[in-house]
Protein backbone atom coordinates (compact mmCIF):
# COMPACT_ATOMS: atom_id res chain seq x y z
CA UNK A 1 187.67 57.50 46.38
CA UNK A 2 188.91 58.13 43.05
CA UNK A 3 191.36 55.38 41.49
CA UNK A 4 193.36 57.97 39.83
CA UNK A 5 196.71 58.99 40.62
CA UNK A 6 196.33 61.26 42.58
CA UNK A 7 198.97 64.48 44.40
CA UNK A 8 198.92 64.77 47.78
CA UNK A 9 199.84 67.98 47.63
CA UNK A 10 196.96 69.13 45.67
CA UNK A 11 193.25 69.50 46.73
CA UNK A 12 191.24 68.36 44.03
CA UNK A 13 188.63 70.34 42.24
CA UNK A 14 186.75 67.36 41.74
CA UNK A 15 183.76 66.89 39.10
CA UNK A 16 185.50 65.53 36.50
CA UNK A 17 182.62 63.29 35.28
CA UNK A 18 181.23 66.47 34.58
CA UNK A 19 183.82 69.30 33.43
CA UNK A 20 187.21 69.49 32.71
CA UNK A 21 188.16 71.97 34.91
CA UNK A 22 190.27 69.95 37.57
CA UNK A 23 192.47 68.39 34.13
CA UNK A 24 193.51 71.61 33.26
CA UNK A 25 194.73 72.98 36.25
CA UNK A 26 196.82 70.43 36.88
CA UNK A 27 194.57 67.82 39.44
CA UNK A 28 193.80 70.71 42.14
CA UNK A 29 194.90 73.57 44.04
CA UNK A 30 198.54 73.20 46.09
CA UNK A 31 197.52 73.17 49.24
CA UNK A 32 199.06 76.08 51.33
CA UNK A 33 198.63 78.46 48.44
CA UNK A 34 196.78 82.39 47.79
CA UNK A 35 195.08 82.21 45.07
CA UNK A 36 194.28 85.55 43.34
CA UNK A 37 191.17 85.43 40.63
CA UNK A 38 190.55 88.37 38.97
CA UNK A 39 188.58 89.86 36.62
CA UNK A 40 186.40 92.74 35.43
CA UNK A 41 182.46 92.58 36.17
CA UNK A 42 180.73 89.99 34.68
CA UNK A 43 184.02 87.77 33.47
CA UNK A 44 182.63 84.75 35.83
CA UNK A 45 184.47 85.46 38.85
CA UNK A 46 181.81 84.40 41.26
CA UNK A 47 180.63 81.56 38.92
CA UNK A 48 184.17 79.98 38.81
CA UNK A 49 184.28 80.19 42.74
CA UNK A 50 181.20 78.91 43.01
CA UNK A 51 182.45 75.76 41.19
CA UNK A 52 185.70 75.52 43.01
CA UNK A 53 183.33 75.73 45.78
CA UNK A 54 181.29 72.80 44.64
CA UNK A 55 183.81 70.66 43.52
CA UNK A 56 185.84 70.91 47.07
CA UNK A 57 183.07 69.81 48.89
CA UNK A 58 182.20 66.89 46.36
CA UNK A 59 185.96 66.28 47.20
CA UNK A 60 185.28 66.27 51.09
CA UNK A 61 186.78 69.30 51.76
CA UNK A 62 186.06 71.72 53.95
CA UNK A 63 185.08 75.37 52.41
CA UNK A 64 184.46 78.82 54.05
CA UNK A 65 183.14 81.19 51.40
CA UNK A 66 182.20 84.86 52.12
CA UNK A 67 180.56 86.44 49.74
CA UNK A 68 179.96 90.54 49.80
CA UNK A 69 176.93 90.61 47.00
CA UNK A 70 174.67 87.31 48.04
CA UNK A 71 172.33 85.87 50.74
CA UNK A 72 172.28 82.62 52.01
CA UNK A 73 169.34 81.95 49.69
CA UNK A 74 170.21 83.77 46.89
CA UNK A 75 173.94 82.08 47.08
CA UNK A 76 171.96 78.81 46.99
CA UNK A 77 169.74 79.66 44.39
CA UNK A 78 172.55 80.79 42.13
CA UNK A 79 174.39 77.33 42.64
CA UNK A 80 171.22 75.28 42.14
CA UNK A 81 170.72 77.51 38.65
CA UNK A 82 173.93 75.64 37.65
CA UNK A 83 173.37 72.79 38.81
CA UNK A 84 175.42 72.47 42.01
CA UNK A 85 173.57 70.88 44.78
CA UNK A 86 175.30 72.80 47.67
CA UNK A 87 172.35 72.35 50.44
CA UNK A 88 173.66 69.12 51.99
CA UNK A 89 177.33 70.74 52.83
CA UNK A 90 175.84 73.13 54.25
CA UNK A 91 173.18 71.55 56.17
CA UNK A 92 176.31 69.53 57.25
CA UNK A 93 178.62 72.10 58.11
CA UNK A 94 180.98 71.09 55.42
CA UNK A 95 180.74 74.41 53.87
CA UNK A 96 179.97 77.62 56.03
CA UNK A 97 178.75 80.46 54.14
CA UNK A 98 179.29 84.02 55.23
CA UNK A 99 177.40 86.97 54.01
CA UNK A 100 179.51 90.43 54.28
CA UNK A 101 176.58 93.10 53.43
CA UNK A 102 178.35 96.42 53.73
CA UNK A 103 175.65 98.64 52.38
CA UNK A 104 173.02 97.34 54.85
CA UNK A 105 176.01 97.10 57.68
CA UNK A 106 175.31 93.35 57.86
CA UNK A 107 177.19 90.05 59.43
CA UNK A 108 180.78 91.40 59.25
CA UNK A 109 180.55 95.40 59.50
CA UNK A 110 178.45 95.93 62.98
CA UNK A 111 174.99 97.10 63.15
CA UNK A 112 175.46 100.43 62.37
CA UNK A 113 178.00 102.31 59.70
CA UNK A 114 179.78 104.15 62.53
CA UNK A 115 180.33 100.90 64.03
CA UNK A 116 182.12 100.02 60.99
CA UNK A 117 185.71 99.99 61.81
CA UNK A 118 188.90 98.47 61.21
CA UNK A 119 186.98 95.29 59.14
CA UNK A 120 189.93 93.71 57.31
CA UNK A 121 191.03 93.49 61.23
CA UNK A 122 186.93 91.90 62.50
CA UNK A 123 187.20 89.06 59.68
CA UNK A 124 191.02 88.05 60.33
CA UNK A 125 189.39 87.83 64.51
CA UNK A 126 186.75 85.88 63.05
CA UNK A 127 188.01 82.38 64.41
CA UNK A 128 185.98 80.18 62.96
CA UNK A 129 186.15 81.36 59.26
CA UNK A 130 189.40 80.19 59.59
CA UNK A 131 189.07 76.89 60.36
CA UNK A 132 187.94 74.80 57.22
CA UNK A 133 190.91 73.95 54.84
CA UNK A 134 189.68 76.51 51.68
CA UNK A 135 188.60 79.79 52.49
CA UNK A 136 187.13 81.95 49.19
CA UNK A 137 186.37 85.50 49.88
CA UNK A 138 184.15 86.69 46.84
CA UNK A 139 184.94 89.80 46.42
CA UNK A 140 187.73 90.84 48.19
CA UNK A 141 187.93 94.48 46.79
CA UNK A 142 184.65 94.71 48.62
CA UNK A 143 186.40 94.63 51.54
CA UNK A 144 189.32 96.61 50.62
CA UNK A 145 186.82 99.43 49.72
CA UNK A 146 184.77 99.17 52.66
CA UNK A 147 187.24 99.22 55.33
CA UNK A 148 187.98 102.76 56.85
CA UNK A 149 191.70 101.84 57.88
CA UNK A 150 192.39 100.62 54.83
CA UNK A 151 190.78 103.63 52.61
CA UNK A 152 192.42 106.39 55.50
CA UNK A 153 195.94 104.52 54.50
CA UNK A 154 195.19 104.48 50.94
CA UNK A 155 194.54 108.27 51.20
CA UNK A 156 197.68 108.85 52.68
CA UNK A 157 198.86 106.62 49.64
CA UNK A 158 200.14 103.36 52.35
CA UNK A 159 197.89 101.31 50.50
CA UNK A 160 201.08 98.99 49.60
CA UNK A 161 201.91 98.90 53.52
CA UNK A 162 198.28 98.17 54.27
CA UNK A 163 198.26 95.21 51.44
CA UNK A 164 201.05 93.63 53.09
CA UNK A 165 199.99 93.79 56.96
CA UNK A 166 197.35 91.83 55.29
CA UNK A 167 199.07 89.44 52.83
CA UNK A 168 201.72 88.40 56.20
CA UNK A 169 198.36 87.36 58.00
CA UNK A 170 197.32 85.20 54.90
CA UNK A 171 200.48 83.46 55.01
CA UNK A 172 200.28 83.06 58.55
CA UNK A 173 196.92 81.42 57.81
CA UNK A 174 198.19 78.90 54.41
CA UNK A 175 201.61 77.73 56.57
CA UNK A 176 199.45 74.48 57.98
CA UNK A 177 198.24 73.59 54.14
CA UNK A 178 195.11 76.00 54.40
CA UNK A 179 194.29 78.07 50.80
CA UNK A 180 193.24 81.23 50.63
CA UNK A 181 191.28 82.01 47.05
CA UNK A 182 190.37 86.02 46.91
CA UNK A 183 188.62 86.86 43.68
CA UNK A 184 189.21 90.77 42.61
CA UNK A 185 187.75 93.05 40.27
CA UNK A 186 190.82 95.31 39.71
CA UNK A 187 188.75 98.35 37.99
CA UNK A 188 187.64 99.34 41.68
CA UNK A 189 190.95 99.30 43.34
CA UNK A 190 193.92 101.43 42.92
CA UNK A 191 196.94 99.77 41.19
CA UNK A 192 199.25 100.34 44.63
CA UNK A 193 196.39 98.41 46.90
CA UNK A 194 195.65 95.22 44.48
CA UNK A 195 200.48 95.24 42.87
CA UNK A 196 201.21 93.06 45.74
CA UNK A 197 198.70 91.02 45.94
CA UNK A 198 199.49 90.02 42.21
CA UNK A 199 203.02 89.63 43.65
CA UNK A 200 202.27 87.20 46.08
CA UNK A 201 199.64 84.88 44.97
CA UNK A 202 201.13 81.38 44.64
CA UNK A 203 198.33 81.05 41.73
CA UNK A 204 197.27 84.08 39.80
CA UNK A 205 194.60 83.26 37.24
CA UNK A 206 192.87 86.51 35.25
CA UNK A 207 189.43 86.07 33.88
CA UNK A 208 188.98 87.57 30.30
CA UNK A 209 186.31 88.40 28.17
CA UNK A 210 187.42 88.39 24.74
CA UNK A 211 185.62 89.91 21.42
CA UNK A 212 185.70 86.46 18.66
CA UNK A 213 183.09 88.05 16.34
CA UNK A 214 179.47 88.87 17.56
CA UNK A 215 180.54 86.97 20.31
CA UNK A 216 181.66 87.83 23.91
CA UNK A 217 183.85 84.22 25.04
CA UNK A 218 185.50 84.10 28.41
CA UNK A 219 188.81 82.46 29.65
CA UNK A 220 191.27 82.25 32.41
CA UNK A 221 194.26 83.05 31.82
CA UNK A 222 197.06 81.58 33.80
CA UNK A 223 199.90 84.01 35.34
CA UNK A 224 201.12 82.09 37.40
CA UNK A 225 200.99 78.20 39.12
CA UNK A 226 203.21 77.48 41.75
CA UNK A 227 203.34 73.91 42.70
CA UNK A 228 201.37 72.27 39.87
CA UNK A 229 200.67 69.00 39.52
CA UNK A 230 200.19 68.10 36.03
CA UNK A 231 200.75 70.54 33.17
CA UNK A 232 198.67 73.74 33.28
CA UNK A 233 197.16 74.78 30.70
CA UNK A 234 198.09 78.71 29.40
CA UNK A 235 195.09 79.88 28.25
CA UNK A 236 191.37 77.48 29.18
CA UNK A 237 188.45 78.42 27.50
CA UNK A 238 184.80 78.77 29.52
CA UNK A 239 181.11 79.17 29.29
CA UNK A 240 178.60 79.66 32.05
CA UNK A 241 175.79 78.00 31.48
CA UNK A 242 172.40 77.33 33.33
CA UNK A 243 171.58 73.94 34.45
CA UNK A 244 175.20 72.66 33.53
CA UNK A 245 177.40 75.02 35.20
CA UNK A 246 181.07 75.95 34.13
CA UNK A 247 181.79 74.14 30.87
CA UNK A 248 185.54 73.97 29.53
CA UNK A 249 185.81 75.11 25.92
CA UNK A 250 189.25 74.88 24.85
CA UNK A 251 192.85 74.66 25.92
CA UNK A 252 195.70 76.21 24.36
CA UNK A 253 199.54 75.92 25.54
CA UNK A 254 202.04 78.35 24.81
């Protein structure tokens, strides 16, 4: 254990022999928290859940993370590429990893497309998702776009009633200290579906790509904290980078 002081309230993104990460957002997560990450394609969505990911489990805790693009192998090959060792939590059932392949009607959509009904409804039944204390869904517009209740009430423009049938079952979920992190790309979803979402998130961090030159640099940008331990930084510079992982850049407060 870590001879640091330490927030009980907080889960701890670990790794800070290696990154930075965990100092600037305060020591951790609040536990009992929705945590919205969003960004367009390619800002590092994945790759900063992927190190949350990591740096639970180095932590000892528990992690359920669905992901809608990668295999079980090619999940762990991305993680080993930056240099997160994630095959003994899983061979340990510290971390479960859960595959949603919609295109191919995999693990969470039945075996065949007509079969695919009501799935926001299948994953909240799926008990044992639900068990481990984080749970990351990567990406949760996937799912929003691949549901058929959800797209029939978005074309009969409920898409706000839909989002918060869902959001009262997250928070349902978070009320014994559980968090929820959903990463979103909010180019694929209509304003109305992904508004109260935003609205809700106890911690709402948007993943930029900004234009400094010839160059293309990435940072989160904080919207909102709720239950912080230490101060939080505004604005935290990041680069991805193989065989090292997330590296912090820079920090800026308001």
């Amino acid at each position: 254990m870590s001879t640091r002081r330490t927030h009980r309230n907080l889960i701890s993104l670990g790794m800070e022999d290696h990154d930075r990460l965990n100092k600037e957002l305060g020591g951790g997560i609040p536990r009992g928290s929705i945590v919205l990450l969003e960004g367009d394609y390619g800002a590092g969505k994945s790759a900063i859940s992927q190190r949350f990911t990591y740096g639970f489990t180095e932590e000892d805790t528990s992690v359920t993370f669905l992901s809608t693009e990668l295999t079980v192998s090619g999940f762990i090959d991305q993680m080993h590429s930056l240099s997160y060792d994630i095959v003994s939590p899983l061979l340990n059932e510290q971390l479960l990893f859960l595959q949603g392949d919609f295109d191919s009607a995999g693990a969470l959509s039945g075996k065949e497309d007509k079969e695919r009904k009501e799935l926001l409804r299948r994953l909240m039944e799926a008990e044992t998702m639900w068990e481990p204390e984080v749970i990351i869904i990567d990406t949760f517009d996937s799912i929003l776009r691949n549901d058929p209740t959800f797209e029939s009430l978005v074309r009969q423009n409920e898409e706000r009633q839909a989002a918060l049938e869902i959001i009262s079952y997250f928070r349902d979920m978070i009320s014994d200290g559980k968090v929820i992190i959903l990463t979103v790309d909010p180019s694929t979803v209509d304003e109305e579906a992904i508004g109260p979402f935003r609205s809700i998130a106890d911690v709402y961090i948007e993943i930029q790509m900004v234009e400094v030159g010839n160059d293309i640099r990435r940072q989160l940008q904080v919207k909102r904290f709720a239950g912080m331990g230490e101060q939080v930084g505004d604005t935290i510079g990041f680069s991805v980078r193989s065989g090292t992982g997330i590296v912090i850049e820079s920090r800026s407060v308001a």
